[in-house]
N, C-alpha and C. Protein backbone atom coordinates (compact mmCIF):
# COMPACT_ATOMS: atom_id res chain seq x y z
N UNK A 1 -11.82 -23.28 44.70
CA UNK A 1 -13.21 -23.32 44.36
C UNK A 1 -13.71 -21.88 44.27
N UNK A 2 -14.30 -21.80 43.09
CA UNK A 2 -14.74 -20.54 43.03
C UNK A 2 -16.75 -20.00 43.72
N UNK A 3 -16.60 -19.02 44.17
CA UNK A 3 -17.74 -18.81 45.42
C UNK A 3 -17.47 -17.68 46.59
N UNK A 4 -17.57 -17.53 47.58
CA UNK A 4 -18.26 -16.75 48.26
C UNK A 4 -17.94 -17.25 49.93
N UNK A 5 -16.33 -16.13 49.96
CA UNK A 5 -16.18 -16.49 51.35
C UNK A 5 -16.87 -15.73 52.46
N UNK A 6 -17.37 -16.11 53.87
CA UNK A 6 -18.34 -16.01 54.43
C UNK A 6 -17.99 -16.06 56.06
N UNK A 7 -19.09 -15.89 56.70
CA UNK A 7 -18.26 -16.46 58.16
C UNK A 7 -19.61 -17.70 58.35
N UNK A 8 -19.29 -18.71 58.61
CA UNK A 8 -20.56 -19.53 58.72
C UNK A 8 -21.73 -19.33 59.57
N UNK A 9 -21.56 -18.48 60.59
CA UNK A 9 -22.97 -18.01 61.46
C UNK A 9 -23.97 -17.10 60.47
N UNK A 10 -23.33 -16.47 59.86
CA UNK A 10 -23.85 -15.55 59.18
C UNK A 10 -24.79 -16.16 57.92
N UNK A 11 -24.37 -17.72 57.49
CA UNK A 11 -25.41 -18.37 56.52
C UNK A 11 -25.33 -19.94 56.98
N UNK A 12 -25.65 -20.28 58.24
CA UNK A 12 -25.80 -21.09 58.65
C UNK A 12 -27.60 -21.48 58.41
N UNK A 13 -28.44 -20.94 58.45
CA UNK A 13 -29.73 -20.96 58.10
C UNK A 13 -30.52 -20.96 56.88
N UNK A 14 -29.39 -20.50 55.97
CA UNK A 14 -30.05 -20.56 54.77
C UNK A 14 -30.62 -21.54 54.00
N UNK A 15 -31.79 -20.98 53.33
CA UNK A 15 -32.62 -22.02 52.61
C UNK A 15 -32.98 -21.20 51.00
N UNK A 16 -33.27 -22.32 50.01
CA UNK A 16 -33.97 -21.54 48.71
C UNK A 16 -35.31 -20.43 49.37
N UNK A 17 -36.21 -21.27 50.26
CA UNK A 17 -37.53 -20.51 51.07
C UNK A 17 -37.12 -18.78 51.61
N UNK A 18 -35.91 -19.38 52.48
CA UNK A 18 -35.42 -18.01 53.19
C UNK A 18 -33.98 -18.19 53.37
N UNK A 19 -33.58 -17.56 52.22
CA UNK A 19 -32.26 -16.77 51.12
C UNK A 19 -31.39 -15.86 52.70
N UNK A 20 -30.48 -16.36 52.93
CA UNK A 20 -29.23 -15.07 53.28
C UNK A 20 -29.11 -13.64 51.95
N UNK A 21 -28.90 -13.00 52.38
CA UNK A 21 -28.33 -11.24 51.57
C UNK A 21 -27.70 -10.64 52.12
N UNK A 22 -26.06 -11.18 51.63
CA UNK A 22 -25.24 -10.47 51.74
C UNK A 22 -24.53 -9.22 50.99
N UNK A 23 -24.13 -8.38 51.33
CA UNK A 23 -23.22 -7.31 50.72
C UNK A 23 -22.02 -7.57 50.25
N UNK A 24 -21.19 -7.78 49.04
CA UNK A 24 -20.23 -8.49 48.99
C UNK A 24 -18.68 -7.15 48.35
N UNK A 25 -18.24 -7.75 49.98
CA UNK A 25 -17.13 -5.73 50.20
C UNK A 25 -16.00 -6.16 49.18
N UNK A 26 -15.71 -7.41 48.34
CA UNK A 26 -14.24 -7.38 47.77
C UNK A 26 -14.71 -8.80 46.52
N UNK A 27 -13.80 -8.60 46.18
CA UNK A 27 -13.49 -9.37 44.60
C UNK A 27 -12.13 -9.75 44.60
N UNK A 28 -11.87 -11.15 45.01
CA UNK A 28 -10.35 -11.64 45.30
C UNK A 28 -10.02 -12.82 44.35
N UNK A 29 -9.42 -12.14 43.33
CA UNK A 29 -8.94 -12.99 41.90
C UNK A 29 -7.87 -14.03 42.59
N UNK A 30 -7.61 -14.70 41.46
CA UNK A 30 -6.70 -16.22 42.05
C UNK A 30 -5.12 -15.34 41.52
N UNK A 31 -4.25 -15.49 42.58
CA UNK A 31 -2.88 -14.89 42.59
C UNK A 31 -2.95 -13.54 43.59
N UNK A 32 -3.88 -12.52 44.04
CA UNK A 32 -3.79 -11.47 44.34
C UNK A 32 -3.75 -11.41 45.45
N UNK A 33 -2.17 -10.19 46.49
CA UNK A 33 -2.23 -10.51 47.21
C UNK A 33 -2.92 -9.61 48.51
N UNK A 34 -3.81 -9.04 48.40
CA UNK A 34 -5.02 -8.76 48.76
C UNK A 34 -5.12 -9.60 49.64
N UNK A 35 -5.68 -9.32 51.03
CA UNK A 35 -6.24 -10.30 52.12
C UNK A 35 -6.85 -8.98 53.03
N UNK A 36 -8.04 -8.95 52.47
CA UNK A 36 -8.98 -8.15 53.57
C UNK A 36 -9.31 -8.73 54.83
N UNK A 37 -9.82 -8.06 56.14
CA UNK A 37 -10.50 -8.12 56.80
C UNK A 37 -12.28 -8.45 56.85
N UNK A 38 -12.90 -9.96 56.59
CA UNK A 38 -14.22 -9.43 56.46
C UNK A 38 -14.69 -9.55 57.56
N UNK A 39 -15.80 -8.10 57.89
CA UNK A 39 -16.57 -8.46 59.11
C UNK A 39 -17.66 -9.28 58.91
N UNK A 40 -18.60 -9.21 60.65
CA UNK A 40 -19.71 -10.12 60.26
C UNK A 40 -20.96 -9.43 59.24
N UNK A 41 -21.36 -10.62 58.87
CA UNK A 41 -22.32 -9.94 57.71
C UNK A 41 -22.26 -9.95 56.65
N UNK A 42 -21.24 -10.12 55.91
CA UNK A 42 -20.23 -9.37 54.46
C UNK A 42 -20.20 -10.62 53.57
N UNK A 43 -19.82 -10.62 52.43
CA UNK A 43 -19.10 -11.80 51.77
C UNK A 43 -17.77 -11.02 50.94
N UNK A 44 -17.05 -12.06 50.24
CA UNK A 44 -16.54 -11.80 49.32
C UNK A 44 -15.78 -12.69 48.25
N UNK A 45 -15.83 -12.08 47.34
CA UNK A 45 -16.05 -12.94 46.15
C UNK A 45 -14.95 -13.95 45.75
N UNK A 46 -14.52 -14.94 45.85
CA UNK A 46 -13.37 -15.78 46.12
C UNK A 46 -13.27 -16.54 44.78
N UNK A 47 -11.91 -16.72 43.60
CA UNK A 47 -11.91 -17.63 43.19
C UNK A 47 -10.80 -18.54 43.85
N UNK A 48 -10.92 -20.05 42.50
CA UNK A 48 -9.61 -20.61 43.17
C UNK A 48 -8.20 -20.53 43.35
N UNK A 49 -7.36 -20.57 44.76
CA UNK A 49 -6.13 -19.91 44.26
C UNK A 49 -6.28 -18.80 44.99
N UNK A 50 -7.03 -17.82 45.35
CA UNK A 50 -6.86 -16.39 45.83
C UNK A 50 -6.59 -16.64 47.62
N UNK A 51 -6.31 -15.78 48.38
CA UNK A 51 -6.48 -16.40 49.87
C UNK A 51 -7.32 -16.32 50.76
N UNK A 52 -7.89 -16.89 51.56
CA UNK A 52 -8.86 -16.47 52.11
C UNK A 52 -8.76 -15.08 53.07
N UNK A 53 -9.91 -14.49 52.99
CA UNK A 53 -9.74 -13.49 53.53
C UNK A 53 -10.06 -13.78 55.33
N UNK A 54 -8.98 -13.03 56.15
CA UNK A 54 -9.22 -13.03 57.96
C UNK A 54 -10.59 -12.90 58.20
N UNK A 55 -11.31 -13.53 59.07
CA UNK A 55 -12.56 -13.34 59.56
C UNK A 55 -13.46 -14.34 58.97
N UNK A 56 -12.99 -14.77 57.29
CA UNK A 56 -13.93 -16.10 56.96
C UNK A 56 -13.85 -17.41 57.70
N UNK A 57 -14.45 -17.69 57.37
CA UNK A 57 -14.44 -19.32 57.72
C UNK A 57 -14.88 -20.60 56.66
N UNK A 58 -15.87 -20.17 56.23
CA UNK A 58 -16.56 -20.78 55.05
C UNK A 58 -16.50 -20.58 53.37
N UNK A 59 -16.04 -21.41 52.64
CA UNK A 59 -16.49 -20.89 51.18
C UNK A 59 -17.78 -21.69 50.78
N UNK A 60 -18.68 -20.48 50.14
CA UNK A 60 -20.32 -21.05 49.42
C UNK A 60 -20.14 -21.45 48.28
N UNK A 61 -19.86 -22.45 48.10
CA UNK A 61 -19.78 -22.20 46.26
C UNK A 61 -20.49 -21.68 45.45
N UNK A 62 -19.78 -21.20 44.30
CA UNK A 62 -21.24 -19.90 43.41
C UNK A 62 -22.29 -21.07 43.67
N UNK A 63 -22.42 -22.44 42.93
CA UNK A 63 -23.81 -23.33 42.60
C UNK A 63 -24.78 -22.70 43.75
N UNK A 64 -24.07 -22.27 44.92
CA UNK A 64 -25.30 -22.42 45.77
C UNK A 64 -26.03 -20.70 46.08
N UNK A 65 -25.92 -19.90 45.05
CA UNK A 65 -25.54 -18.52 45.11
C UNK A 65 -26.26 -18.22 43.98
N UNK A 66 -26.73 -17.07 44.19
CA UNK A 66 -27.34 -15.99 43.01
C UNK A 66 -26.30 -15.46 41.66
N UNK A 67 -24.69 -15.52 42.40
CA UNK A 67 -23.73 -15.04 41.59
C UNK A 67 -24.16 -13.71 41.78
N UNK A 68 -24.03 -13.07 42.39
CA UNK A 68 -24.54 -11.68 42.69
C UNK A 68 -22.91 -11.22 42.50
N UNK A 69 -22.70 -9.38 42.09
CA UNK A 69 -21.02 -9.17 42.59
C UNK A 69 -21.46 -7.75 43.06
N UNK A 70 -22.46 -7.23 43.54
CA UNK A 70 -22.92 -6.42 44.69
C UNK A 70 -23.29 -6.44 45.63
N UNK A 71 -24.31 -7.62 45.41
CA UNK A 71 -25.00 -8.10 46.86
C UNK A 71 -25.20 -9.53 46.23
N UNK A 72 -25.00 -10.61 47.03
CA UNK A 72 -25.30 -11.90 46.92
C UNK A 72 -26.53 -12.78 47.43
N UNK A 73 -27.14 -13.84 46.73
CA UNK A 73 -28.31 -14.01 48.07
C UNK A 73 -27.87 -15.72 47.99
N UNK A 74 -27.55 -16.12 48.92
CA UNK A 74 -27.03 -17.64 49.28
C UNK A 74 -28.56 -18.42 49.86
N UNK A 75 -28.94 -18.98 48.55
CA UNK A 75 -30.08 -20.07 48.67
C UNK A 75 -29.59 -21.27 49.46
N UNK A 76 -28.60 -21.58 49.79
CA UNK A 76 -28.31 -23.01 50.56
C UNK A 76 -27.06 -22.95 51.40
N UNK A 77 -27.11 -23.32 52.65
CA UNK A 77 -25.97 -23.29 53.61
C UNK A 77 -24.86 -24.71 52.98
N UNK A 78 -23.82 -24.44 53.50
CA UNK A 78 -22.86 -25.44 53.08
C UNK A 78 -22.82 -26.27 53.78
N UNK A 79 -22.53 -27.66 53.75
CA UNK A 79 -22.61 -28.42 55.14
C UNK A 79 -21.85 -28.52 56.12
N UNK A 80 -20.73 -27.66 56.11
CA UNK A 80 -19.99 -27.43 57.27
C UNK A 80 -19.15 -26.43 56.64
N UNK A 81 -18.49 -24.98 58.10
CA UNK A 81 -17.28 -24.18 58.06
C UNK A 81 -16.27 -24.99 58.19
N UNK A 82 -15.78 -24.53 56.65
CA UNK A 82 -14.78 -24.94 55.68
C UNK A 82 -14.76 -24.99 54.28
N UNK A 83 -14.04 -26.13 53.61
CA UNK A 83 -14.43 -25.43 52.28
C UNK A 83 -12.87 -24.93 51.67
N UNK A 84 -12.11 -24.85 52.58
CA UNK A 84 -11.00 -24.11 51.69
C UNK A 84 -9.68 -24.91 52.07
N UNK A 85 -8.91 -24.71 51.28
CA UNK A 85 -7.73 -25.08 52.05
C UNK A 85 -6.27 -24.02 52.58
N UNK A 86 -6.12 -24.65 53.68
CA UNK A 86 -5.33 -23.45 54.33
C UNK A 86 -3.70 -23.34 53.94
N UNK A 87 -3.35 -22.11 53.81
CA UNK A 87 -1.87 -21.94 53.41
C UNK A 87 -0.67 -23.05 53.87
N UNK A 88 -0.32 -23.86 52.97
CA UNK A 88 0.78 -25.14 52.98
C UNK A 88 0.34 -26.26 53.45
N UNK A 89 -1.23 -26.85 53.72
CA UNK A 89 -2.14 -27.68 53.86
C UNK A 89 -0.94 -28.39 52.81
N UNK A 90 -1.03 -28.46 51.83
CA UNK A 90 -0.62 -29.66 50.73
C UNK A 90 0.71 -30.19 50.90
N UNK A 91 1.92 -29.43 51.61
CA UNK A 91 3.58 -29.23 51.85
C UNK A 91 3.72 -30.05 53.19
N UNK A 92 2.90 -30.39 53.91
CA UNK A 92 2.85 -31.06 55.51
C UNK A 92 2.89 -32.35 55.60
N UNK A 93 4.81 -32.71 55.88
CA UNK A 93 4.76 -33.96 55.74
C UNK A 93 4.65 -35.16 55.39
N UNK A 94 4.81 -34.71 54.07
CA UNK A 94 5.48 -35.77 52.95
C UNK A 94 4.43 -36.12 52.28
N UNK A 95 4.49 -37.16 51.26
CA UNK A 95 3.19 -38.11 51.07
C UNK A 95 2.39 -39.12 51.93
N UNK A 96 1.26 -39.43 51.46
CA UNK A 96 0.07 -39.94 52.63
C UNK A 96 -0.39 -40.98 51.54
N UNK A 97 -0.28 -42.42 52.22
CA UNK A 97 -1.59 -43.44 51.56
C UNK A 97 -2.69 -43.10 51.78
N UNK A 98 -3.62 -44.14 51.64
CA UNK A 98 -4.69 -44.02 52.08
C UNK A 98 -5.14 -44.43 52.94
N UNK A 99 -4.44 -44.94 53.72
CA UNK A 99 -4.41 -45.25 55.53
C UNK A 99 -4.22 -44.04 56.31
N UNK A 100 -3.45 -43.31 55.87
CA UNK A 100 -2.89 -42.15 56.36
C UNK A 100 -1.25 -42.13 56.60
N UNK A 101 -0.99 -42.67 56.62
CA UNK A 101 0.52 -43.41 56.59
C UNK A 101 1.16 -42.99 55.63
N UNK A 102 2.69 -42.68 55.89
CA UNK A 102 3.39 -42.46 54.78
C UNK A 102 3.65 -43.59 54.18
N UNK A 103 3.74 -43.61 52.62
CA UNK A 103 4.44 -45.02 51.95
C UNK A 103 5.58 -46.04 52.62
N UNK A 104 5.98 -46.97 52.46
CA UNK A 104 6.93 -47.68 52.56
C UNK A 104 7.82 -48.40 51.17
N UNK A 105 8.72 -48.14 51.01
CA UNK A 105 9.65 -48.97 50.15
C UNK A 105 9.07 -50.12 50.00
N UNK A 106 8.99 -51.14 48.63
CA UNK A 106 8.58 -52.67 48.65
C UNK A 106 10.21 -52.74 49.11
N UNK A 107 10.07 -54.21 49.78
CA UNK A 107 11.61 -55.01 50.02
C UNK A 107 12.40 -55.19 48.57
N UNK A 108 13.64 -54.83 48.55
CA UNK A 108 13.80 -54.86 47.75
C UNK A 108 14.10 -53.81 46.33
N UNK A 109 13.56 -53.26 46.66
CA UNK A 109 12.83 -52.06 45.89
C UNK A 109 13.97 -50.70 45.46
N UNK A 110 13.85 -50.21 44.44
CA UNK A 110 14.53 -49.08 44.53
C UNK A 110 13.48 -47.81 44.36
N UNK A 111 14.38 -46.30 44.83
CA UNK A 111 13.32 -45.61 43.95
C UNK A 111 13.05 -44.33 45.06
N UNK A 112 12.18 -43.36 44.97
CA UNK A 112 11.94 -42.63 45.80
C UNK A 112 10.89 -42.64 47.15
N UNK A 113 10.23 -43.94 46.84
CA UNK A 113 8.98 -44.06 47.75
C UNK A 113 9.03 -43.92 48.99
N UNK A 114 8.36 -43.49 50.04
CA UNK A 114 8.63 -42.44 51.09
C UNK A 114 9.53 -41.46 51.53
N UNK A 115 10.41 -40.96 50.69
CA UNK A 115 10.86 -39.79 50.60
C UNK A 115 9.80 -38.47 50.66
N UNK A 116 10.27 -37.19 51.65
CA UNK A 116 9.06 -36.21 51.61
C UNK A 116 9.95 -35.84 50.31
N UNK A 117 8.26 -35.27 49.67
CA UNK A 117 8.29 -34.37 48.44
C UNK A 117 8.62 -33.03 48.51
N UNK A 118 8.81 -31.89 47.68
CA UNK A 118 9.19 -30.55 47.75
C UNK A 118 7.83 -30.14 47.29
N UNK A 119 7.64 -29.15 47.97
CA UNK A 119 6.38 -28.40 47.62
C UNK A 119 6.53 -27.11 46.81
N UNK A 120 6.13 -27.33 45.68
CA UNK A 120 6.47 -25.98 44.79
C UNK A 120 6.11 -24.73 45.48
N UNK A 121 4.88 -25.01 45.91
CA UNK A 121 4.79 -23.08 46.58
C UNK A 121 4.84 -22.76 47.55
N UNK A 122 5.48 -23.74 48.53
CA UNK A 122 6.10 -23.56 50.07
C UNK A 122 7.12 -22.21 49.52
N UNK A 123 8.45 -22.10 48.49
CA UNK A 123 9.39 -20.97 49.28
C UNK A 123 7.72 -19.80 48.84
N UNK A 124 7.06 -19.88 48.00
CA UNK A 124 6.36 -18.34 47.72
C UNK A 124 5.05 -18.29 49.06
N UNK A 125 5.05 -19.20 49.54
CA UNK A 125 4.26 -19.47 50.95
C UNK A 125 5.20 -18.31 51.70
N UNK A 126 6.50 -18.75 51.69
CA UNK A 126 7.01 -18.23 52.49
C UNK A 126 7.51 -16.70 52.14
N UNK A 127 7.12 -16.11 51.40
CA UNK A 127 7.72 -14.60 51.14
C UNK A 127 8.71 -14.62 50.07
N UNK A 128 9.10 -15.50 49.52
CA UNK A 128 10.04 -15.97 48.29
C UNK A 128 9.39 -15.46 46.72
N UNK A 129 9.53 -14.32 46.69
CA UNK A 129 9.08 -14.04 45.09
C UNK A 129 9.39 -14.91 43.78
N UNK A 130 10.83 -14.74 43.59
CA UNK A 130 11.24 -15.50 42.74
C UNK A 130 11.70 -17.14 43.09
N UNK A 131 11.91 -17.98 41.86
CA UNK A 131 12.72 -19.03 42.33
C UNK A 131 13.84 -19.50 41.13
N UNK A 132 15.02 -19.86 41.13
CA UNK A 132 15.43 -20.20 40.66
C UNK A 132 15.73 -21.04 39.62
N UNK A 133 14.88 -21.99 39.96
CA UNK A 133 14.47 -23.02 38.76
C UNK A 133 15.49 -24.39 39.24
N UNK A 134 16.68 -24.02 40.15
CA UNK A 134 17.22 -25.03 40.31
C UNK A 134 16.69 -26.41 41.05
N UNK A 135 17.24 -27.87 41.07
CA UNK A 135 16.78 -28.68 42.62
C UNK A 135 17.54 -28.40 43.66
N UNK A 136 16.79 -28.51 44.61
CA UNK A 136 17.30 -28.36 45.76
C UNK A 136 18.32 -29.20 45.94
N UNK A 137 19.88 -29.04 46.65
CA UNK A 137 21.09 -30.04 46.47
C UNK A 137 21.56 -30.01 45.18
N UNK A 138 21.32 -29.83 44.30
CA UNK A 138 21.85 -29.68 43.03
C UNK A 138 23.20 -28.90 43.35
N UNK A 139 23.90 -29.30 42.01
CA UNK A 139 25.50 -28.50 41.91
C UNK A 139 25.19 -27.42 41.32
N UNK A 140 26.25 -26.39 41.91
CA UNK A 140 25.88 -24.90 41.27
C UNK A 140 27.32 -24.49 41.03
């Protein structure tokens, strides 16, 4: 989501009436691997895809934002710190119904259903620049 990572104390109050103004110390494109420090007070400019920077907690989305890329003024608090998702959130433990439960095979059944999935950007999660292109187990 593209917006305006934050620490949530810092725009927990905000209203259109009475606007947060923040200073916004960085500009963090989607891929870059850039990961500042923000202190309290600060924003910085987050699209989707980029990482959050240490010290946030919250992303504002622009809608709720001036779109400022000097200083920002956040007309509306978010409804809760969060907002983002955290590095390999999506790779944890296979697939999920909507119970929360992993799938089950029908009786009978062939096929892959509850098998965990491979997560494409788990190895670059992990420090893995390149990848091969191969499957995993595959003959080489």
């Amino acid at each position: 989501m593209d917006g305006y990572a934050v620490r949530y104390a810092d725009v927990a109050g905000a209203t259109a009436a009475d606007p947060v103004v923040l200073p916004v110390v960085a500009d963090l494109p989607a891929g870059t691997p850039e990961r500042p420090f923000l202190a309290p007070g600060r924003a910085a400019r987050i699209m989707t895809g980029a990482p959050v920077p240490d010290g946030a907690d919250t992303i504002v989305p622009v809608e709720l934002t001036d779109a400022g890329t000097a200083v920002v003024r956040i007309d509306e608090a978010p409804d809760r710190p969060a907002r983002a998702a955290r590095r390999g959130r999506r790779c944890r433990g296979g697939p999920r119904g909507r119970d929360g439960h992993p799938p089950r095979p029908r009786p009978g059944g062939r096929g892959r259903v509850g098998r965990p999935r491979a997560c494409a950007g788990a190895p670059a999660a992990a420090g893995r620049g390149r990848l091969d292109g191969r499957r995993a187990g595959a003959a080489r």
